[in-house]
Protein backbone atom coordinates (compact mmCIF):
# COMPACT_ATOMS: atom_id res chain seq x y z
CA UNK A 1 0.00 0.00 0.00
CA UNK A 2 1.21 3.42 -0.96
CA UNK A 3 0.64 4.69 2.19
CA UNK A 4 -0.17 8.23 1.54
CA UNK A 5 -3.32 9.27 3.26
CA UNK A 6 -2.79 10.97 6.40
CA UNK A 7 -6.69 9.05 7.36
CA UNK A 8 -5.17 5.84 7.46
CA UNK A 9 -1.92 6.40 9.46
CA UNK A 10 -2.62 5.69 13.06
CA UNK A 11 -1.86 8.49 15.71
CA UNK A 12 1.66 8.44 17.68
CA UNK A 13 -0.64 7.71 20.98
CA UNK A 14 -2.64 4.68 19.31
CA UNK A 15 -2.09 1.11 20.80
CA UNK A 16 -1.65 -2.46 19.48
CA UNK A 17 -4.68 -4.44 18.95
CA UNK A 18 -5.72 -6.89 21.68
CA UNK A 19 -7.64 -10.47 20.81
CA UNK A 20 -10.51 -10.43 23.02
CA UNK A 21 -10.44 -13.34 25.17
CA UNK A 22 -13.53 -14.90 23.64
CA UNK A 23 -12.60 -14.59 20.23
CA UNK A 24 -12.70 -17.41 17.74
CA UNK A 25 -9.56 -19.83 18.54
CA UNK A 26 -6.75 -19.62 15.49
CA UNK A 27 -8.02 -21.36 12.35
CA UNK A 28 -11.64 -21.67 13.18
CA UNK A 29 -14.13 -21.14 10.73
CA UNK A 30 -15.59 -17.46 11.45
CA UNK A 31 -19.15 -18.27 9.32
CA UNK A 32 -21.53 -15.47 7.93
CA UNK A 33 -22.06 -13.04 10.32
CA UNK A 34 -25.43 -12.65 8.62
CA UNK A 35 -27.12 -14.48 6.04
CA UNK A 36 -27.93 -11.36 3.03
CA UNK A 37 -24.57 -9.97 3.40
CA UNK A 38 -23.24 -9.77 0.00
CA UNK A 39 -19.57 -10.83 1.08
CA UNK A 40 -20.08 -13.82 3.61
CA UNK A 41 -23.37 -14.68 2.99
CA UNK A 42 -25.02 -18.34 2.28
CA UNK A 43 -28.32 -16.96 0.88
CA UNK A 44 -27.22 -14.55 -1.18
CA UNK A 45 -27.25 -16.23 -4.89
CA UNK A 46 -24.32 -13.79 -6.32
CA UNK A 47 -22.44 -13.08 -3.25
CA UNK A 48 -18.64 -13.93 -2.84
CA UNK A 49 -19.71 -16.68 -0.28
CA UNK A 50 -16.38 -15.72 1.86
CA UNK A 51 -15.32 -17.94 4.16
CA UNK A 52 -12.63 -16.50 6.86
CA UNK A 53 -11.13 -18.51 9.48
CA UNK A 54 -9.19 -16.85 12.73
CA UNK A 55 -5.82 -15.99 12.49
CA UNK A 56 -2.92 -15.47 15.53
CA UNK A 57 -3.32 -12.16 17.14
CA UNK A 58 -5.97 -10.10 15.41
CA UNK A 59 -5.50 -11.66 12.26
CA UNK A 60 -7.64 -13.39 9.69
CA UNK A 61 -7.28 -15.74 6.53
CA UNK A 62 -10.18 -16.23 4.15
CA UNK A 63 -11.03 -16.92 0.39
CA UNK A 64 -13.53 -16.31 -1.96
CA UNK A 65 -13.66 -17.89 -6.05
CA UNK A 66 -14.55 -15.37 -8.34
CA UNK A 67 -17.83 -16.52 -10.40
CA UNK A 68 -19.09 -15.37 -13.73
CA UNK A 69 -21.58 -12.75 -12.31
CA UNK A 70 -18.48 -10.81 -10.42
CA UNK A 71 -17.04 -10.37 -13.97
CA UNK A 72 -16.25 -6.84 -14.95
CA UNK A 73 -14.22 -6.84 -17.85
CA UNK A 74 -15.04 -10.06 -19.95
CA UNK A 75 -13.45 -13.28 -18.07
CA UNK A 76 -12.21 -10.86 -15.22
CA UNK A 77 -12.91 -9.79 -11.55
CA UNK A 78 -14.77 -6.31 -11.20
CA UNK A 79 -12.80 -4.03 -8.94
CA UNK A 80 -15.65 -3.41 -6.78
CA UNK A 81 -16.09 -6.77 -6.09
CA UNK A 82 -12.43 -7.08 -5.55
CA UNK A 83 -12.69 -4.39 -3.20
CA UNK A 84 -16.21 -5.67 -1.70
CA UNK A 85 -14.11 -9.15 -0.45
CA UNK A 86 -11.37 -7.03 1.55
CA UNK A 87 -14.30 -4.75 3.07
CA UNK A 88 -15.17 -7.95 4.14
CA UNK A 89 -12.06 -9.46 5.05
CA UNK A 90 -11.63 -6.09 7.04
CA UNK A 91 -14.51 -6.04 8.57
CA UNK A 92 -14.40 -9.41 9.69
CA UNK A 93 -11.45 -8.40 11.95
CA UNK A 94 -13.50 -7.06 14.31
CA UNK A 95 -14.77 -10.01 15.58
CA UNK A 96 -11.73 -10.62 16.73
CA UNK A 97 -11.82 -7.32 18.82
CA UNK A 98 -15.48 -8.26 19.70
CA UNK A 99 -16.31 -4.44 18.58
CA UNK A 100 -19.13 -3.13 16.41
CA UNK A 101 -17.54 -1.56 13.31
CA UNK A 102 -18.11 0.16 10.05
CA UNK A 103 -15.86 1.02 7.62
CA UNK A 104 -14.85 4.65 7.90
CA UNK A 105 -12.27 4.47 4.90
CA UNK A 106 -11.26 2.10 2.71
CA UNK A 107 -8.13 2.29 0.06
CA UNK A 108 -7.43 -0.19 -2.67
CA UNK A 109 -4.20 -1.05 -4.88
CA UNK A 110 -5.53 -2.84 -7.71
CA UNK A 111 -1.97 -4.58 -8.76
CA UNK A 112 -3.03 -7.30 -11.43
CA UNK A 113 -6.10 -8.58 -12.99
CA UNK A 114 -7.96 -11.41 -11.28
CA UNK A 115 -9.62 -14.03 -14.15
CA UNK A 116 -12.99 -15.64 -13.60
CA UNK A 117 -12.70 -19.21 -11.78
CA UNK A 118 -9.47 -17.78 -9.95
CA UNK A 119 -9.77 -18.43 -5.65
CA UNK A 120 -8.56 -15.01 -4.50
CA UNK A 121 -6.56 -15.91 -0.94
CA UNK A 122 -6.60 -12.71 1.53
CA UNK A 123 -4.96 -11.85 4.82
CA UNK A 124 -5.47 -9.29 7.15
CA UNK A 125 -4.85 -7.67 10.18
CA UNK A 126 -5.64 -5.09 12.64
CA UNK A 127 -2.10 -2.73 12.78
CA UNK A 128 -3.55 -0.19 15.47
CA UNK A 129 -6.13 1.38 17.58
CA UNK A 130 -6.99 4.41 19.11
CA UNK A 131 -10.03 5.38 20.76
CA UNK A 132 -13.32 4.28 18.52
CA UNK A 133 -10.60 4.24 15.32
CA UNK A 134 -9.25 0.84 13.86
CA UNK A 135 -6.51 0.71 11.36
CA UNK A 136 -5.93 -2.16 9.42
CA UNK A 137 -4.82 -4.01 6.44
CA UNK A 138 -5.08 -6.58 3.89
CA UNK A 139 -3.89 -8.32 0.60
CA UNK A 140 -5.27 -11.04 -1.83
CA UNK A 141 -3.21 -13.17 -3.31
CA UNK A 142 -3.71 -15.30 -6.70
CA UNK A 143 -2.39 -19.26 -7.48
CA UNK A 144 -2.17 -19.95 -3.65
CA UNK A 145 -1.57 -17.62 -0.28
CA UNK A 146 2.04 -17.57 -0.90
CA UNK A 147 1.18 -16.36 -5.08
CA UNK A 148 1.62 -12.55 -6.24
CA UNK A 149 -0.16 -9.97 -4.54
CA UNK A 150 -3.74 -9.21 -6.88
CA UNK A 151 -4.87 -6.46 -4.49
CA UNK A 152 -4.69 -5.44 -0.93
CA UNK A 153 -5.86 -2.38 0.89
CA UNK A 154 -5.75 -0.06 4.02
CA UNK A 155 -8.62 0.53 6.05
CA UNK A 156 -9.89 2.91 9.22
CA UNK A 157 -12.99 1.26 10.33
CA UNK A 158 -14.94 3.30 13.62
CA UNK A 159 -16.70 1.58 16.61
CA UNK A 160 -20.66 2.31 16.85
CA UNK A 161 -23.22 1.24 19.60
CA UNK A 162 -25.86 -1.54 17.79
CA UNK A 163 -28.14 1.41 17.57
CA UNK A 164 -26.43 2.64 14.33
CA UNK A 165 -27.78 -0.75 12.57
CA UNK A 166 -31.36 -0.36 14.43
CA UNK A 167 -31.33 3.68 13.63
CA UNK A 168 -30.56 3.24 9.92
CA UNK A 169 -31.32 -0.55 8.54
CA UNK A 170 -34.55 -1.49 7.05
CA UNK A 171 -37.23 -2.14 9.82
CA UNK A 172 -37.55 -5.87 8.81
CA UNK A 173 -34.22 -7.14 8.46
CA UNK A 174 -33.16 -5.98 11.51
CA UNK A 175 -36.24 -7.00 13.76
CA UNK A 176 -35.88 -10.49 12.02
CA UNK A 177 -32.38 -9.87 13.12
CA UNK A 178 -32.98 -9.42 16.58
CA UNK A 179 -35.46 -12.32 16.63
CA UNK A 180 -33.27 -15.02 16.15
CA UNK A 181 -33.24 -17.22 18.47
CA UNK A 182 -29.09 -18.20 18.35
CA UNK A 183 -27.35 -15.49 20.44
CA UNK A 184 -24.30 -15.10 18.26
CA UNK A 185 -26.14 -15.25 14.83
CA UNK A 186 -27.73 -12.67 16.63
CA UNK A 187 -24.77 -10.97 17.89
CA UNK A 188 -22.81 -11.21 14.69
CA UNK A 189 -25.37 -9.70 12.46
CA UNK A 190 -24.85 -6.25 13.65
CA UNK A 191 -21.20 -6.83 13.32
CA UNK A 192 -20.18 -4.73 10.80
CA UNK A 193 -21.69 -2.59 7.99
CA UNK A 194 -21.35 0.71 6.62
């Protein structure tokens, strides 16, 4: 990452990141934190279907195959959706942190074309924190997680109280939300959204 917006540079008084306690143990499957989100999503019929498993620290791993209908030039990946799966990636960080987030700033290095049928491997990690601010970063990888860097990205993402989601989502989704019955479904689908 280039590295150049002041936004994304953590302040000289912010802290390393801490795993909460009751975070997902290292290389457990982290599932959809809810089940319309286009990134991690099971019922979504175009999503990226992204599954991330726990890393060390505050760290995550997680995949996604591009499909035909996240094509934006013929045969390749759009750059949105590129950009949509390490939102996601990011975002799913903060379960590790066990802190309501939303991405306040996302950038993206777009550093070689991603074909159709391709499994894009990412990895990222929470650098800093300070106060309700959360810096990280991320990169996707091509031909393996040890192949040539496709994209990556910095990110600031801000804590919020649930009542952002309840304040601003659609009146359905989020009482059929808040009715379900298993406490972390529950839990994780306020987890992060802009």
């Amino acid at each position: 990452m280039s590295g150049n917006s002041a936004a994304l540079q953590p302040p000289a008084d912010a802290v390393a990141p801490v795993r909460h306690p009751d975070a997902p143990a290292p290389g457990e499957l982290l599932g959809a934190h809810y089940g319309q989100c286009f990134g991690c999503g099971g019922e979504q019929p175009h999503g990226l279907h992204l599954q991330a498993r726990a890393g060390q620290g505050v760290s995550i791993t997680a995949e996604f195959t591009v499909q035909a209908a996240h094509q934006g030039a013929p045969g390749l990946a759009h750059g949105g959706v590129l950009a949509s799966a390490l939102d996601e990636t990011l975002g799913s960080l903060n379960w590790l942190l066990r802190t309501i987030a939303v991405t306040g700033r996302l950038e993206t290095d777009f550093v070689r074309p991603v074909p159709v049928g391709t499994t894009l491997h990412l990895e990222a990690e929470v650098t800093a924190v300070a106060g309700r601010k959360i810096y990280s970063t991320a990169t996707g990888r091509v031909g393996g997680p040890d192949g040539p860097v496709a994209v990556r990205a910095d990110a600031l993402f801000i804590e919020v109280k649930v009542d952002h989601f309840i304040d601003h989502g659609r009146k359905e989704e989020i009482q059929a939300a808040m009715d379900d019955p298993d406490q972390v479904r529950r839990a994780r689908a306020f987890e992060v959204n802009p």
